[in-house]
C-alpha atoms as a PDB file:
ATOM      1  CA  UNK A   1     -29.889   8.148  15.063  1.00  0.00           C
ATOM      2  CA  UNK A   2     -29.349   8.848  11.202  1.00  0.00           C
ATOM      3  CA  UNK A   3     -27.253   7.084   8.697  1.00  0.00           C
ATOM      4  CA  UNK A   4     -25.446  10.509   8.570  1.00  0.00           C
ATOM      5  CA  UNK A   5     -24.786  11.147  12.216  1.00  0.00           C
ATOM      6  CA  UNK A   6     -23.295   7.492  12.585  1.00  0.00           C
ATOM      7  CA  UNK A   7     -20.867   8.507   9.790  1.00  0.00           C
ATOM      8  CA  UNK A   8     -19.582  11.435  11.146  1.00  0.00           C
ATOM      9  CA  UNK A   9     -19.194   9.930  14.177  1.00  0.00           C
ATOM     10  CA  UNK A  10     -17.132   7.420  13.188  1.00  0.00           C
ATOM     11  CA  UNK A  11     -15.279   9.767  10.603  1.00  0.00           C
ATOM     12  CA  UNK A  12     -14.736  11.643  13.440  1.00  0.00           C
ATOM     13  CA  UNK A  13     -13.243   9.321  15.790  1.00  0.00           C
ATOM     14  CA  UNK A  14     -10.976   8.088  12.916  1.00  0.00           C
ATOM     15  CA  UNK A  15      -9.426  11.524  12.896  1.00  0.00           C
ATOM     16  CA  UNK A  16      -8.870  11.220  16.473  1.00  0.00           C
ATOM     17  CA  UNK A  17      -7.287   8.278  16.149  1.00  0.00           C
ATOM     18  CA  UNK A  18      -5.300   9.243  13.514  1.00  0.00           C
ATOM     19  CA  UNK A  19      -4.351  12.264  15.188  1.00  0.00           C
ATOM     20  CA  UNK A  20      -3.103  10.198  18.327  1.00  0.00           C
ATOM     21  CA  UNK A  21      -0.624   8.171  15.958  1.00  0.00           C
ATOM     22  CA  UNK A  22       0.419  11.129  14.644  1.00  0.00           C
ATOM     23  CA  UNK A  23       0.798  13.029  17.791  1.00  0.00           C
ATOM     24  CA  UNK A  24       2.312   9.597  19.367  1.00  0.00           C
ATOM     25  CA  UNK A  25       5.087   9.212  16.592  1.00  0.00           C
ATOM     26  CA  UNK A  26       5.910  12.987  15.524  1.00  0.00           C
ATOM     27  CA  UNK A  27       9.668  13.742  15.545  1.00  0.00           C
ATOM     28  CA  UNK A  28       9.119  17.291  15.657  1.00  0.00           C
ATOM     29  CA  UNK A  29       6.816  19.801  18.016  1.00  0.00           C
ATOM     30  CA  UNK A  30       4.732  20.809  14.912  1.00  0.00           C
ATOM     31  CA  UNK A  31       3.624  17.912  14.058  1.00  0.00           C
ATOM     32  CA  UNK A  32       3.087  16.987  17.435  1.00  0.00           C
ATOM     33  CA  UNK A  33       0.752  19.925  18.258  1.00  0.00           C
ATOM     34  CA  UNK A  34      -1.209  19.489  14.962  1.00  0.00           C
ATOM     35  CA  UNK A  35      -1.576  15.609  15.718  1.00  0.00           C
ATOM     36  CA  UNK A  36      -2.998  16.892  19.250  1.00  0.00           C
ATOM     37  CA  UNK A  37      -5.404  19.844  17.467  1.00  0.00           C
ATOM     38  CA  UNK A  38      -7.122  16.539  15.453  1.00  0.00           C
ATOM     39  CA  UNK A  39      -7.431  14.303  18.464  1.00  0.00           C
ATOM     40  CA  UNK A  40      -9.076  17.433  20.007  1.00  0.00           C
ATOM     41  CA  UNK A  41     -11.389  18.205  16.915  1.00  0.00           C
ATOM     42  CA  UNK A  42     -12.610  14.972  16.365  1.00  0.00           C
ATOM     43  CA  UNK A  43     -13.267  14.173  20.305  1.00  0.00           C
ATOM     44  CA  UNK A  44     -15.242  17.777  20.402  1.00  0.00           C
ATOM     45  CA  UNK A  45     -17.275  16.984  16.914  1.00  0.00           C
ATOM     46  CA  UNK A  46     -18.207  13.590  18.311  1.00  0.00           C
ATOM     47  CA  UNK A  47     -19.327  15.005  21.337  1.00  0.00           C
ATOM     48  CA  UNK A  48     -20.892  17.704  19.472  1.00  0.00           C
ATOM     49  CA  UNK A  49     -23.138  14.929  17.195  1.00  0.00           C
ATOM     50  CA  UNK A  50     -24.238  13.135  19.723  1.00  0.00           C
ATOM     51  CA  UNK A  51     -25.414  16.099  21.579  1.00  0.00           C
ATOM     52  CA  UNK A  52     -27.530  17.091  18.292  1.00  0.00           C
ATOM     53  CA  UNK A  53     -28.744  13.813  18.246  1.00  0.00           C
ATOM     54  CA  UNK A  54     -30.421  13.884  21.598  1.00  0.00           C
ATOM     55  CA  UNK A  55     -31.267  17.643  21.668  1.00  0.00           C
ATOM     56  CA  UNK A  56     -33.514  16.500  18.036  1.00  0.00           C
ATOM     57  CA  UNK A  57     -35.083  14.030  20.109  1.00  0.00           C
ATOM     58  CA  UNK A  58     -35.980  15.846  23.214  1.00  0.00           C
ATOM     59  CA  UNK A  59     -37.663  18.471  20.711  1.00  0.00           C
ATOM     60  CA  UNK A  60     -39.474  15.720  19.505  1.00  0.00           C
ATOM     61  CA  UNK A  61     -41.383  14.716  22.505  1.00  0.00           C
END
């Protein structure tokens, strides 16, 4: 896996996280949904890099 991939997965799952705090400590429901929308984006993304990764490496052999 590339130096690149392992950064967006991480930056990715930083987003999540910081969407759960946000989501987790929002006083109002707007905040609350967008908190939710990141935790959602940056789960999918993750998901969506590793699945790359190992589609890139099954064309290989």
């Amino acid at each position: 896996m590339s130096g690149a991939r392992v950064f967006f997965i991480v930056l990715y799952g930083f987003l999540a996280l910081l969407g759960l705090v946000m989501a987790g400590i929002a006083q109002d429901i707007g905040i609350s949904i967008f908190g939710w929308g990141l935790v959602a984006f940056g789960v999918l993304n993750a998901f969506r890099t590793i699945g790359a990764h190992f589609d890139d490496a099954a064309k290989a052999h």
